[in-house]
Protein backbone atom coordinates (compact mmCIF):
# COMPACT_ATOMS: atom_id res chain seq x y z
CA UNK A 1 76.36 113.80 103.49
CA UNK A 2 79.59 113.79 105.97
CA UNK A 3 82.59 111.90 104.42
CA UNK A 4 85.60 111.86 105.98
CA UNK A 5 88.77 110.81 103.31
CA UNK A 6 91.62 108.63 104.99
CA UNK A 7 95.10 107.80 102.91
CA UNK A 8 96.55 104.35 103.52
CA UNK A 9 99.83 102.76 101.88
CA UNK A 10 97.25 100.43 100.48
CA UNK A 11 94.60 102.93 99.02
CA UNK A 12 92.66 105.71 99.60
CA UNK A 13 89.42 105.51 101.86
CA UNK A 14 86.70 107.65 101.77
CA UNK A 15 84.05 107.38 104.47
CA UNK A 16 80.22 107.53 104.05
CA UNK A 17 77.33 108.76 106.69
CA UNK A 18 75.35 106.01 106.28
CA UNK A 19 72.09 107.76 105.13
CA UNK A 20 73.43 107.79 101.80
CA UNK A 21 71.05 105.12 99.80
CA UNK A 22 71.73 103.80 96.62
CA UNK A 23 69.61 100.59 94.81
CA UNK A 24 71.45 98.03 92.71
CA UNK A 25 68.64 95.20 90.82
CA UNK A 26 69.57 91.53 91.14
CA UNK A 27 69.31 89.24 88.08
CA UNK A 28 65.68 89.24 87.48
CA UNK A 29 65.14 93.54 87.69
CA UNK A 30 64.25 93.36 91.55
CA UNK A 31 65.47 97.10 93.30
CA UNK A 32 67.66 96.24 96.01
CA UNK A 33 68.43 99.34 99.02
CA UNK A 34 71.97 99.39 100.11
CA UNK A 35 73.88 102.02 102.66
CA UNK A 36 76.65 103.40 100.82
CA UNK A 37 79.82 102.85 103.48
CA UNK A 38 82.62 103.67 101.94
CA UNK A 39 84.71 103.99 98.75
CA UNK A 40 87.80 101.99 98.94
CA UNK A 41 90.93 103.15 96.14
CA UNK A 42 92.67 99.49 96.04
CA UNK A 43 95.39 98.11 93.40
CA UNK A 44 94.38 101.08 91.33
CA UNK A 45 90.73 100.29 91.19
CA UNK A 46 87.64 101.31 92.85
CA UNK A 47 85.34 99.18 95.49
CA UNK A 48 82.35 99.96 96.98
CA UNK A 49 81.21 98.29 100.54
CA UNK A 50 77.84 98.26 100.68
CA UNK A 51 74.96 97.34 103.78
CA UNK A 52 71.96 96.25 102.70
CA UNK A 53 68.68 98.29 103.87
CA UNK A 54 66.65 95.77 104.17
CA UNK A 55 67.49 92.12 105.92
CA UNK A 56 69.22 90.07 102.16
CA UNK A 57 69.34 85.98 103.37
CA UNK A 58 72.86 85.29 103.36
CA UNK A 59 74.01 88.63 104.49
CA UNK A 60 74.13 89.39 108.30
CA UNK A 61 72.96 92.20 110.09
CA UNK A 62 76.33 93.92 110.57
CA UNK A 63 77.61 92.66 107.60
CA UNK A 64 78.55 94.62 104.50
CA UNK A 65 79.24 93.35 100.13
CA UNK A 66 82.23 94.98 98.27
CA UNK A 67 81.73 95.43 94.48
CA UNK A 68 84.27 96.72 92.55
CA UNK A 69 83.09 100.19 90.18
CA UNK A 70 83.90 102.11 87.05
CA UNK A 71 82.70 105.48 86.66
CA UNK A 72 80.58 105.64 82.99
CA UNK A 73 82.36 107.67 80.56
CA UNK A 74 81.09 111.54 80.94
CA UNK A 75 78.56 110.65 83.86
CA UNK A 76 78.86 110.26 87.45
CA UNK A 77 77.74 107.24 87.64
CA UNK A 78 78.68 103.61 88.75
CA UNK A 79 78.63 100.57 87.04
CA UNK A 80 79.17 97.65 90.13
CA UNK A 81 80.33 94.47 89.24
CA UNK A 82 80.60 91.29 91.46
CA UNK A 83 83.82 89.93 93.50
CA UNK A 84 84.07 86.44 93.89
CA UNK A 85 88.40 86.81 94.68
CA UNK A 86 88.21 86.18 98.36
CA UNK A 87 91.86 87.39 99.00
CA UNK A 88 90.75 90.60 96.79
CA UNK A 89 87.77 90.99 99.12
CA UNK A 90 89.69 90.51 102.43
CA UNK A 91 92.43 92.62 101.55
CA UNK A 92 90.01 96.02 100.22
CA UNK A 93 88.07 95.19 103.53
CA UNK A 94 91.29 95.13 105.51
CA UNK A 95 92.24 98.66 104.41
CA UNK A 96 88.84 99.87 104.53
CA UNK A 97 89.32 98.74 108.33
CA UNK A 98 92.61 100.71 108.62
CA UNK A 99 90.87 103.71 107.94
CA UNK A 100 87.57 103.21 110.05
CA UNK A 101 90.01 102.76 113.23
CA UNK A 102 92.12 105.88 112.29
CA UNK A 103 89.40 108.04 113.85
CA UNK A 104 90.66 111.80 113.50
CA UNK A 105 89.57 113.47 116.44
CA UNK A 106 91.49 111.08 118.45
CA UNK A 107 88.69 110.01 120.48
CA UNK A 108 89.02 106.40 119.37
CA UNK A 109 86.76 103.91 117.65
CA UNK A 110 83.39 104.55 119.28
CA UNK A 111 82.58 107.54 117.80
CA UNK A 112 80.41 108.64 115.20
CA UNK A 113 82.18 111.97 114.36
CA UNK A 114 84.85 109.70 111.69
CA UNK A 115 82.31 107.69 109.92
């Protein structure tokens, strides 16, 4: 996996490859496939933007969901939970944008070498 970490005066970004998988189940138990993008530090909590594998109605193509995380006691594992703030949601995607344009190699958004 290739992460690349990015400070902001907002929060602390850090950057996934997106061949990192991870499933989440809906209400009823159903696996659902996301792309793990990045891991957004915001407000002194944790948020997760997520792209789905496979086409979810309701989410576009080039779209991504934010849920926020805790970390389970004594594991490494995440426990997501739901955002329905809208501000909250624009503002951990704004600095998760911040950091996506800061590419470090100076070569400027198109690359693939910061993401």
């Amino acid at each position: 996996m290739n992460e690349h970490n990015h400070s902001e005066d907002n929060g602390a970004v850090e950057i996934f490859d997106t061949d990192t998988v991870i499933t989440l189940f809906d209400d009823d138990g159903n696996p659902i496939e996301f792309y793990e993008i990045a891991s957004v530090e915001y407000g002194e909590r944790f948020y997760e933007l997520l792209r789905p594998v496979e086409p979810i109605d309701g989410i576009g193509e080039d779209e991504a969901v934010i849920f926020e995380y805790e970390v389970e006691d004594g594991t490494t594992d995440k426990l997501f939970k739901p955002i329905y703030d809208e501000t909250l949601l624009s503002a951990v995607f704004d600095v998760y944008l911040r950091a996506a344009a800061d590419c470090e190699c100076g070569c400027g958004d198109g690359c693939d070498c910061c993401r």
